[in-house]
C-alpha atoms as a PDB file:
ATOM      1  CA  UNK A   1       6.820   5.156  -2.199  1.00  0.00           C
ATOM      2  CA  UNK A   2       3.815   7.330  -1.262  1.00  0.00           C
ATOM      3  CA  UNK A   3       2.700   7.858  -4.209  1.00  0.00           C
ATOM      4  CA  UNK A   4      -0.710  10.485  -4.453  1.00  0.00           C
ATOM      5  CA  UNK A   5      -3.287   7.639  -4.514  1.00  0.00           C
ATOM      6  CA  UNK A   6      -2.336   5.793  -1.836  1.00  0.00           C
ATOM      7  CA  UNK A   7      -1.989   9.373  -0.100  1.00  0.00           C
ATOM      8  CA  UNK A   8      -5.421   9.633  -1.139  1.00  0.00           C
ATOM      9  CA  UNK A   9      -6.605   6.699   0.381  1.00  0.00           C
ATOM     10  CA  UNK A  10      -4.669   7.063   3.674  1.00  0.00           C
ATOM     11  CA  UNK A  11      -6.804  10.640   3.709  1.00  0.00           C
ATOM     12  CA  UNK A  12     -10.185   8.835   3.063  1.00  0.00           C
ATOM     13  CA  UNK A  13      -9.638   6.980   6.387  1.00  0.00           C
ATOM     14  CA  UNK A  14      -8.027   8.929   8.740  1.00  0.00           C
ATOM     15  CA  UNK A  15     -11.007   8.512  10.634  1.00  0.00           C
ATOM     16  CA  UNK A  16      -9.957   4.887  11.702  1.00  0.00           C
ATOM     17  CA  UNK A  17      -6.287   5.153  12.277  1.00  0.00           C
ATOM     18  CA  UNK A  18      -5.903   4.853  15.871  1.00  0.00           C
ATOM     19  CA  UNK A  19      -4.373   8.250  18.099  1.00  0.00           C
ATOM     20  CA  UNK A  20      -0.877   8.152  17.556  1.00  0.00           C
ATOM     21  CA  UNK A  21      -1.035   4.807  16.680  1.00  0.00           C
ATOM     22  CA  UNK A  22       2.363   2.853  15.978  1.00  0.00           C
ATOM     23  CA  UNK A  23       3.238   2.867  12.065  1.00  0.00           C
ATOM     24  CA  UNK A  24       5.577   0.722  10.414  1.00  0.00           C
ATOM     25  CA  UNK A  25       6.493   0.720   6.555  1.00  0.00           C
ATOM     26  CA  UNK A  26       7.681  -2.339   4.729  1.00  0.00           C
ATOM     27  CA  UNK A  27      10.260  -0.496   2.960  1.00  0.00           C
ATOM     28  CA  UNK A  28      12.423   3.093   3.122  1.00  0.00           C
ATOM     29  CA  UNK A  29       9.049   5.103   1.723  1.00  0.00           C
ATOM     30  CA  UNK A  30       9.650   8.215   0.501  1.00  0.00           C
ATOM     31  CA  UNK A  31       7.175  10.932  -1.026  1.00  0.00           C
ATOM     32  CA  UNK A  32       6.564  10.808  -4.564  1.00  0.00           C
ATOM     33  CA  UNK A  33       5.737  14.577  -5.159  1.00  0.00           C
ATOM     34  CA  UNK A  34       5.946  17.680  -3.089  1.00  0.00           C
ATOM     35  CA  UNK A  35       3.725  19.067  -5.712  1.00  0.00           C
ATOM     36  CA  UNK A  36       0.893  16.523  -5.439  1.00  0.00           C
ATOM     37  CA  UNK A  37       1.117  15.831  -1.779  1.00  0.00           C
ATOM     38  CA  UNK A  38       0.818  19.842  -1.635  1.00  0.00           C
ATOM     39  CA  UNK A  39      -2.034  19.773  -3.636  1.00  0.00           C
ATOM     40  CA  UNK A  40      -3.750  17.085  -1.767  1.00  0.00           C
ATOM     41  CA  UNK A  41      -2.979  18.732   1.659  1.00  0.00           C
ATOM     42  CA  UNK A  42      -2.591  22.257   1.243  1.00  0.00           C
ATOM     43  CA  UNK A  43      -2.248  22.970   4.886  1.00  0.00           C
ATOM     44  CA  UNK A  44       1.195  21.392   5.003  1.00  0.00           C
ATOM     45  CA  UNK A  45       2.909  23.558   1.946  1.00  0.00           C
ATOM     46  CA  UNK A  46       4.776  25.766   3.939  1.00  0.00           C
ATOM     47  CA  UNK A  47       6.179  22.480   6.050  1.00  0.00           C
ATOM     48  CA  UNK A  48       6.860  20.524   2.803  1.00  0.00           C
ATOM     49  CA  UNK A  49       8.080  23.498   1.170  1.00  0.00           C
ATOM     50  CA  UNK A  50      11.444  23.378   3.145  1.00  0.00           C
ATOM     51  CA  UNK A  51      14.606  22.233   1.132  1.00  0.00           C
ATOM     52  CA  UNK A  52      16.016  20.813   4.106  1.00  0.00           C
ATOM     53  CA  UNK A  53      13.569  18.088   4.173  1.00  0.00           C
ATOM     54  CA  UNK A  54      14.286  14.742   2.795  1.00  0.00           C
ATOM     55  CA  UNK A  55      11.496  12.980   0.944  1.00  0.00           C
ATOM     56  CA  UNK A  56      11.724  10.275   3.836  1.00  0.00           C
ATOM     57  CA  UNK A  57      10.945  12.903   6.315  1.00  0.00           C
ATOM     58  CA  UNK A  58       7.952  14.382   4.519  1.00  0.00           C
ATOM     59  CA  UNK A  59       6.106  11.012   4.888  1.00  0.00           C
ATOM     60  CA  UNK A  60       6.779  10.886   8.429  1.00  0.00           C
ATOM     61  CA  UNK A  61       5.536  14.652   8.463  1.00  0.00           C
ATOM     62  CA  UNK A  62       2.537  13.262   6.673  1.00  0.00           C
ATOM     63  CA  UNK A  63       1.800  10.527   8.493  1.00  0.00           C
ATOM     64  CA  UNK A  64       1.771  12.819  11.846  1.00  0.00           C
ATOM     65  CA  UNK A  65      -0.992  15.097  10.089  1.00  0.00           C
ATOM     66  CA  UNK A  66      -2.949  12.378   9.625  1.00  0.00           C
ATOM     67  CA  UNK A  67      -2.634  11.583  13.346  1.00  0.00           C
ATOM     68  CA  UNK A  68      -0.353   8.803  13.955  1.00  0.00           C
ATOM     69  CA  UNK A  69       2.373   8.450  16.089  1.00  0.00           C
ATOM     70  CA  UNK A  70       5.921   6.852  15.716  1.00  0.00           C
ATOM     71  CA  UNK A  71       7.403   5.429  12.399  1.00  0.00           C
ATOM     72  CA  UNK A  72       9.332   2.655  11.790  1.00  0.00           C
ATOM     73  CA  UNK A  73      10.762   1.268   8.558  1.00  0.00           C
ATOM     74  CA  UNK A  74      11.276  -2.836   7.978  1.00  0.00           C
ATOM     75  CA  UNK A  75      13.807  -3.030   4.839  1.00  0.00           C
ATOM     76  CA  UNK A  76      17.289  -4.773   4.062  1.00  0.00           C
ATOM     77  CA  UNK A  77      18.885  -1.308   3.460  1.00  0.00           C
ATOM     78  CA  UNK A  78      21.388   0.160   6.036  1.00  0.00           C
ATOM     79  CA  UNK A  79      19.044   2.800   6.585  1.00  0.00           C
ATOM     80  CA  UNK A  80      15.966   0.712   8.363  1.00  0.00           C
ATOM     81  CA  UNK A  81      15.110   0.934  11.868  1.00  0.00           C
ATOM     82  CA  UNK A  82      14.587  -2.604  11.331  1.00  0.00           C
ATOM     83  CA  UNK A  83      16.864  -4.546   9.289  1.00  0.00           C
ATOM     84  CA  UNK A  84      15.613  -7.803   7.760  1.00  0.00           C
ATOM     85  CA  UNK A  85      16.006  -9.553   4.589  1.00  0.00           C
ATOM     86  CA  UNK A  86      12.343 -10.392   4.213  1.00  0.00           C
ATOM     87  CA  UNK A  87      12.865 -13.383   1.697  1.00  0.00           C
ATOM     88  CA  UNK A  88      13.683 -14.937   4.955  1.00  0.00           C
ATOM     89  CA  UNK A  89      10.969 -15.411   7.637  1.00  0.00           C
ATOM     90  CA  UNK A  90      10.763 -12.751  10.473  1.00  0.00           C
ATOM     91  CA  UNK A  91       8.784 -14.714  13.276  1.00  0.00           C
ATOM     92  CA  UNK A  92      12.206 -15.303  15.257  1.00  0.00           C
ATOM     93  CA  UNK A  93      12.935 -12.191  15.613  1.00  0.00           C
ATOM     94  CA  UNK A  94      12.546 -10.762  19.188  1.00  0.00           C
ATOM     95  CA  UNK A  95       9.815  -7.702  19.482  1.00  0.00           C
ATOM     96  CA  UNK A  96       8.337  -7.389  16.397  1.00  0.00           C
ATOM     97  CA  UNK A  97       4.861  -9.823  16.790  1.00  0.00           C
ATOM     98  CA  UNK A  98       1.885  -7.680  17.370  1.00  0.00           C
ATOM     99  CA  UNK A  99       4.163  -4.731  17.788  1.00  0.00           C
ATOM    100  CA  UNK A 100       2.090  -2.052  15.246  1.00  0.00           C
ATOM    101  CA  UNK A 101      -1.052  -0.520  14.600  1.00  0.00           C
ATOM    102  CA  UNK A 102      -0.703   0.432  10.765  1.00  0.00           C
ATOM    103  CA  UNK A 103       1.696  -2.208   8.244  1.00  0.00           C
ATOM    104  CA  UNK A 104       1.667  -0.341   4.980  1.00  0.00           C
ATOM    105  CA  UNK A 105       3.183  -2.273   1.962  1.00  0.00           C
ATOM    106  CA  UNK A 106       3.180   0.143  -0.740  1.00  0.00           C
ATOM    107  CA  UNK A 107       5.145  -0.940  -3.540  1.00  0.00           C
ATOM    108  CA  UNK A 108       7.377  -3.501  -1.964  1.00  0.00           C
ATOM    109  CA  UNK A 109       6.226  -7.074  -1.766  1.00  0.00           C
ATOM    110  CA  UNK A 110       6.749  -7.183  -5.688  1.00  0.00           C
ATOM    111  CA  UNK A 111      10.320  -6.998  -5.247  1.00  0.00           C
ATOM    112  CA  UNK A 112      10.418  -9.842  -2.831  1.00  0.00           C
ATOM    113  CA  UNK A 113      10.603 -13.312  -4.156  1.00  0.00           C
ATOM    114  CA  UNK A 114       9.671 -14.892  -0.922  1.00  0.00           C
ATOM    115  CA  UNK A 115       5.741 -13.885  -1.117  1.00  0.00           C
ATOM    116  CA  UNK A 116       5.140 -16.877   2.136  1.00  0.00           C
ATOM    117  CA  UNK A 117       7.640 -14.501   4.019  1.00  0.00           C
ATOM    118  CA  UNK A 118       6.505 -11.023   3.570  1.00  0.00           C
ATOM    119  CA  UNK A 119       2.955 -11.575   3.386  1.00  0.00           C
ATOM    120  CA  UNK A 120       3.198 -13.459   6.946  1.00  0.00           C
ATOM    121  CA  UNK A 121       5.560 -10.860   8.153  1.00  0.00           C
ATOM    122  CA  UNK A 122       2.931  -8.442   7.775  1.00  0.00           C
ATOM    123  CA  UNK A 123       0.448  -9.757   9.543  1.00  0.00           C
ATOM    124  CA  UNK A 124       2.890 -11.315  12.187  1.00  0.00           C
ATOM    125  CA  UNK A 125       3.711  -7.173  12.992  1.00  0.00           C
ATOM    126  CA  UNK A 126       0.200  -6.329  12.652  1.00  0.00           C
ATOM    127  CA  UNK A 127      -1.602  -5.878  16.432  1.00  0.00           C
ATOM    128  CA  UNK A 128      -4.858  -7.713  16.783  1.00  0.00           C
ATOM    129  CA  UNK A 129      -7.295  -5.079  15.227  1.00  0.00           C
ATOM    130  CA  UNK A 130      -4.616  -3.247  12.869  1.00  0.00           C
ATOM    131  CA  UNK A 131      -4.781  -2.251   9.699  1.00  0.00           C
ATOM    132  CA  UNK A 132      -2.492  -3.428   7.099  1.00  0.00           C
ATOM    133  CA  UNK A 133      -2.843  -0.982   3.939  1.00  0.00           C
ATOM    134  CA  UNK A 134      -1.392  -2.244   0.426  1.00  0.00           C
ATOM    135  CA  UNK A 135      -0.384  -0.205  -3.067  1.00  0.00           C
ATOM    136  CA  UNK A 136       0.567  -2.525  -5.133  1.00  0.00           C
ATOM    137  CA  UNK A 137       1.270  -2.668  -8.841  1.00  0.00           C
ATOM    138  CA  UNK A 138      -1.900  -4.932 -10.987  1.00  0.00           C
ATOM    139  CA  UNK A 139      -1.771  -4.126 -14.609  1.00  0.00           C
ATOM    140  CA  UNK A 140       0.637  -3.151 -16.483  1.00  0.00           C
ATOM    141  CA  UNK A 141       3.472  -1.722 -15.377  1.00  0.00           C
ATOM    142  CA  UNK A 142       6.087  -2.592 -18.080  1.00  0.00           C
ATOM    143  CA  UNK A 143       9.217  -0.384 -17.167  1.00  0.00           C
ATOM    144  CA  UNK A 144      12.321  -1.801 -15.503  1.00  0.00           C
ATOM    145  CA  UNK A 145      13.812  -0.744 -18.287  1.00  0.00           C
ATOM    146  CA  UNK A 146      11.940  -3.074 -20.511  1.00  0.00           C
ATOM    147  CA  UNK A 147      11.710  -5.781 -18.153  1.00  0.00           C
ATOM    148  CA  UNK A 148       8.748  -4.833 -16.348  1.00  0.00           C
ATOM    149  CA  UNK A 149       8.151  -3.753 -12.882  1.00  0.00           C
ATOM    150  CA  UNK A 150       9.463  -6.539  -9.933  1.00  0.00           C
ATOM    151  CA  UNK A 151       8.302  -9.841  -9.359  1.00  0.00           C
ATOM    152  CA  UNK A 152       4.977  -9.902  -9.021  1.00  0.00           C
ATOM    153  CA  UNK A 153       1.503  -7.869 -10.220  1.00  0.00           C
ATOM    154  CA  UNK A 154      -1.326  -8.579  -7.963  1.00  0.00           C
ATOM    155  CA  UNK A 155      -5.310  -9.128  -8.500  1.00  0.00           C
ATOM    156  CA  UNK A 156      -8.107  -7.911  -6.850  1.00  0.00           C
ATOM    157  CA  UNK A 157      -8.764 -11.947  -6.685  1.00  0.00           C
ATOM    158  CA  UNK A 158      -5.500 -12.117  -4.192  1.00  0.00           C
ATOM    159  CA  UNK A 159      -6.523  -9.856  -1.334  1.00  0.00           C
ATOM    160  CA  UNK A 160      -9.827 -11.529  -1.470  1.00  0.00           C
ATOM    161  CA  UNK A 161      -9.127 -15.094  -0.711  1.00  0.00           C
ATOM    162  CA  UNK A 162      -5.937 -13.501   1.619  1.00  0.00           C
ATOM    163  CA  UNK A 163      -8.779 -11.544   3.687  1.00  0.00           C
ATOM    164  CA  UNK A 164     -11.149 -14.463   3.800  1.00  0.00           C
ATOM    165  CA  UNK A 165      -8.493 -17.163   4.833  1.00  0.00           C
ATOM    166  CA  UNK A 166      -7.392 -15.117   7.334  1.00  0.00           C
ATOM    167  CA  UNK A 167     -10.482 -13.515   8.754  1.00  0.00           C
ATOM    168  CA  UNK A 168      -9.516  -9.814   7.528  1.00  0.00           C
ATOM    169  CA  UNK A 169     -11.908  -7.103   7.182  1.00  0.00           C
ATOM    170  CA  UNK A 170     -11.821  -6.080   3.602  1.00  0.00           C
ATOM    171  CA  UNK A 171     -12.026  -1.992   4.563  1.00  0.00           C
ATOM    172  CA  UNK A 172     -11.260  -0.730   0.809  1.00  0.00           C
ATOM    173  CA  UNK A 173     -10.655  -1.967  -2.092  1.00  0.00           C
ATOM    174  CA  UNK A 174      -9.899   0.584  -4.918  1.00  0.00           C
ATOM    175  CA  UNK A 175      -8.185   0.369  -8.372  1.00  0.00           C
ATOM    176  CA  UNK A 176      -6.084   3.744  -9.532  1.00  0.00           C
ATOM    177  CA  UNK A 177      -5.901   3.217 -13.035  1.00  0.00           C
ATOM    178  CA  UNK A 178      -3.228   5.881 -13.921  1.00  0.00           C
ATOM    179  CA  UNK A 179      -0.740   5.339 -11.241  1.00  0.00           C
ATOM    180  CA  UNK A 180       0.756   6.977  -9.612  1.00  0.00           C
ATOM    181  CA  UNK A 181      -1.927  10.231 -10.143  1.00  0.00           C
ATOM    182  CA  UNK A 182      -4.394  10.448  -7.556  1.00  0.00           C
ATOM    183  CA  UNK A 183      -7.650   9.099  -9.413  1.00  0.00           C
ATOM    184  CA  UNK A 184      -9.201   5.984  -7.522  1.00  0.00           C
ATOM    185  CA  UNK A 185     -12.601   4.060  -8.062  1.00  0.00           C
ATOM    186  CA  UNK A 186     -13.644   1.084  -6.055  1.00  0.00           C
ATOM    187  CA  UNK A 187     -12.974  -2.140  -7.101  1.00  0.00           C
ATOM    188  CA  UNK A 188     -16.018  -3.070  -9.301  1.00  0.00           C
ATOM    189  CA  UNK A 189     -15.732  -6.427 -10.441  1.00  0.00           C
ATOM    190  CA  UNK A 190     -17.850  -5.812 -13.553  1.00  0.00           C
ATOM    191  CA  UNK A 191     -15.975  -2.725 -14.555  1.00  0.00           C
ATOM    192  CA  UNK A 192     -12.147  -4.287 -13.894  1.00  0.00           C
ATOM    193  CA  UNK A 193     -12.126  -6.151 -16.958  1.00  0.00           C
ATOM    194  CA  UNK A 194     -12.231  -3.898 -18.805  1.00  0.00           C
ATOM    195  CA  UNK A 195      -9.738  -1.898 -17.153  1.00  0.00           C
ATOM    196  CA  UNK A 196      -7.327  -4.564 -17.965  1.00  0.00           C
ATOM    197  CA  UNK A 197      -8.651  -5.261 -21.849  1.00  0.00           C
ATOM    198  CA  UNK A 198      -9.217  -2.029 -23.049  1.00  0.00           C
ATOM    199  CA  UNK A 199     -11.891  -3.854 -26.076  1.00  0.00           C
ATOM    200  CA  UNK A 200     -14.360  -4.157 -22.973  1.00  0.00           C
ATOM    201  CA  UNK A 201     -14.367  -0.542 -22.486  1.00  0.00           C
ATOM    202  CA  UNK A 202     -18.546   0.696 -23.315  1.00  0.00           C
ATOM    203  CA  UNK A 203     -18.317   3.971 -24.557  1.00  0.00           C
ATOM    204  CA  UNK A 204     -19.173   5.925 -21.053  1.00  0.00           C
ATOM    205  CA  UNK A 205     -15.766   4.339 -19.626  1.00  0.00           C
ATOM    206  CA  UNK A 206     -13.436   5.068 -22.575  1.00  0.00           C
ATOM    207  CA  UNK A 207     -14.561   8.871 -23.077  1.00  0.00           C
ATOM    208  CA  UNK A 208     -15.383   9.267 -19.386  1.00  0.00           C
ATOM    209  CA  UNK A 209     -13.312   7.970 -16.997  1.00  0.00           C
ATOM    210  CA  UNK A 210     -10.792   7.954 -20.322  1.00  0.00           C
ATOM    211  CA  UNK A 211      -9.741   4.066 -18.816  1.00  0.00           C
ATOM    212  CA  UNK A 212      -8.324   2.792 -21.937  1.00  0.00           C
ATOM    213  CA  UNK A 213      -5.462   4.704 -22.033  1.00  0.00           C
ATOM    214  CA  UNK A 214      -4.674   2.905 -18.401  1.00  0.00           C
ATOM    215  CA  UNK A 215      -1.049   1.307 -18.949  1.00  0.00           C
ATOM    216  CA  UNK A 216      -0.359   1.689 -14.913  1.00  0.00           C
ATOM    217  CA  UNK A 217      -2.929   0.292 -12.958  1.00  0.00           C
ATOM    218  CA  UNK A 218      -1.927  -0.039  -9.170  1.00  0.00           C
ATOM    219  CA  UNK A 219      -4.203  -1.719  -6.960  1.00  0.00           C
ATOM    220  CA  UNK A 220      -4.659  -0.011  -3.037  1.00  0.00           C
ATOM    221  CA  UNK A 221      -6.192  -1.802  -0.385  1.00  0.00           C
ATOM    222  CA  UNK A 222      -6.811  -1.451   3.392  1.00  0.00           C
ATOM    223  CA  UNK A 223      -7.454  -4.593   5.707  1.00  0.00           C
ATOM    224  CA  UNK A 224      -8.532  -4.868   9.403  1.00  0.00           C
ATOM    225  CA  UNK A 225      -6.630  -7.578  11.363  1.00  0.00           C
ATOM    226  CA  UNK A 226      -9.027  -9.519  13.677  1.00  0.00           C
ATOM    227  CA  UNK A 227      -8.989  -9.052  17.208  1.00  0.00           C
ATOM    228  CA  UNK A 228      -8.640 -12.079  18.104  1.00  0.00           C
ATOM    229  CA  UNK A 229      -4.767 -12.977  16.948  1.00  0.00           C
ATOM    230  CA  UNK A 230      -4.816 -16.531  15.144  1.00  0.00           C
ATOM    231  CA  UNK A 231      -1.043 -17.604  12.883  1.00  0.00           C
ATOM    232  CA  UNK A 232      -1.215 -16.719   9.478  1.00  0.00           C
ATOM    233  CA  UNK A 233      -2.648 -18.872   6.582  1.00  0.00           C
ATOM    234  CA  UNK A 234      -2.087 -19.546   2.787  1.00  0.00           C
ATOM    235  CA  UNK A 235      -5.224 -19.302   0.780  1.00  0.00           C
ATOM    236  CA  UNK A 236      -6.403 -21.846  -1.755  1.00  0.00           C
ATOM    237  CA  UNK A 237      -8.185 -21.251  -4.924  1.00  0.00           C
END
């Protein structure tokens, strides 16, 4: 789902997604909220204002404002361009290596047992270069009707050793503690703690930046693919 962070941080670097470049979501993404997508990018109110328009076809409305080109969606569901059950790996599958510009996984891979598979799907997809751009849920997060949110919560400490083992540029790293609202501070490793034990909090960061009462904390990141295309590896810690 684009939800108004990750909105945010698709905004913040426009500047690097290529013309018209080839997008593919992991996942039938739809918009969160007209209101705060509205609010975010005023010029497209009248667009997004139309009742006609599913919430599917506002992101792809979106995604065109921010200058890319064709969208594609990788899911299970009947609906996907690109059906695959991604607990399974998607290497044999004819047309899909190196075949996109911009992978975004936001909120998905936590519903997908098979982390080997989706993880190496995405950067199987991903052209030499791309950019592979990932909401994902880190603290918290106990809906699902009381039995929490997917699978799997992720920590800053897992895109790190991914992007090193793998030779990604780390673009951005950024914590929104108060998912989904739009508020997002880089990753600070001496400030996270406390984000996820509230007792750390100094004074500044409780009354402040009001983190303790963070009980959603989704964590949004943007790699860069190297140019030079090399098969995808498991980190070690």
């Amino acid at each position: 789902m684009l939800i108004p962070s990750a909105l945010k941080l698709m905004i913040k670097h426009r500047n690097i997604f290529p013309a018209n470049g080839k997008i593919v979501d992991l996942g039938d993404q739809l918009l969160y909220s007209r209101e705060h997508a509205t609010q975010i990018l005023p010029a497209l109110a009248p667009i997004l204002a139309n009742p006609n328009l599913s919430e599917y076809e506002c992101v792809s409305i979106i995604y065109k404002h921010l200058g890319l080109g064709k969208r594609n969606c990788i899911d299970y569901s009947e609906n996907a361009d690109i059906r695959i059950n991604l607990n399974h790996s998607a290497l044999a599958l004819p047309g899909l290596e190196n075949a996109f510009d911009v992978v975004t996984n936001q909120g998905f891979s936590e519903h997908v047992f098979n982390q080997y598979a989706v993880f190496e799907c995405i950067h199987h997809i991903c052209k030499p270069g791309g950019l592979m751009i990932h909401v994902l849920p880190c603290q918290g997060w106990a809906d699902g009707q009381g039995w929490g949110h997917g699978f799997f919560q992720y920590q800053p400490n897992f895109f790190r050793h991914l992007a090193s083992i793998n030779n990604y540029e780390i673009i951005d790293l950024s914590i929104s503690p108060f998912s989904p609202s739009e508020k997002i501070y880089d990753f600070n490793p001496s400030l996270y703690p406390a984000i996820a034990n509230p007792h750390l909090l100094n004074e500044h960061q409780a009354s402040e930046l009001g983190l303790g009462s963070a009980n959603f904390v989704s964590l949004l990141g943007i790699l860069k693919k190297p140019t030079t295309d090399q098969a995808f590896r498991l980190p070690h810690e």
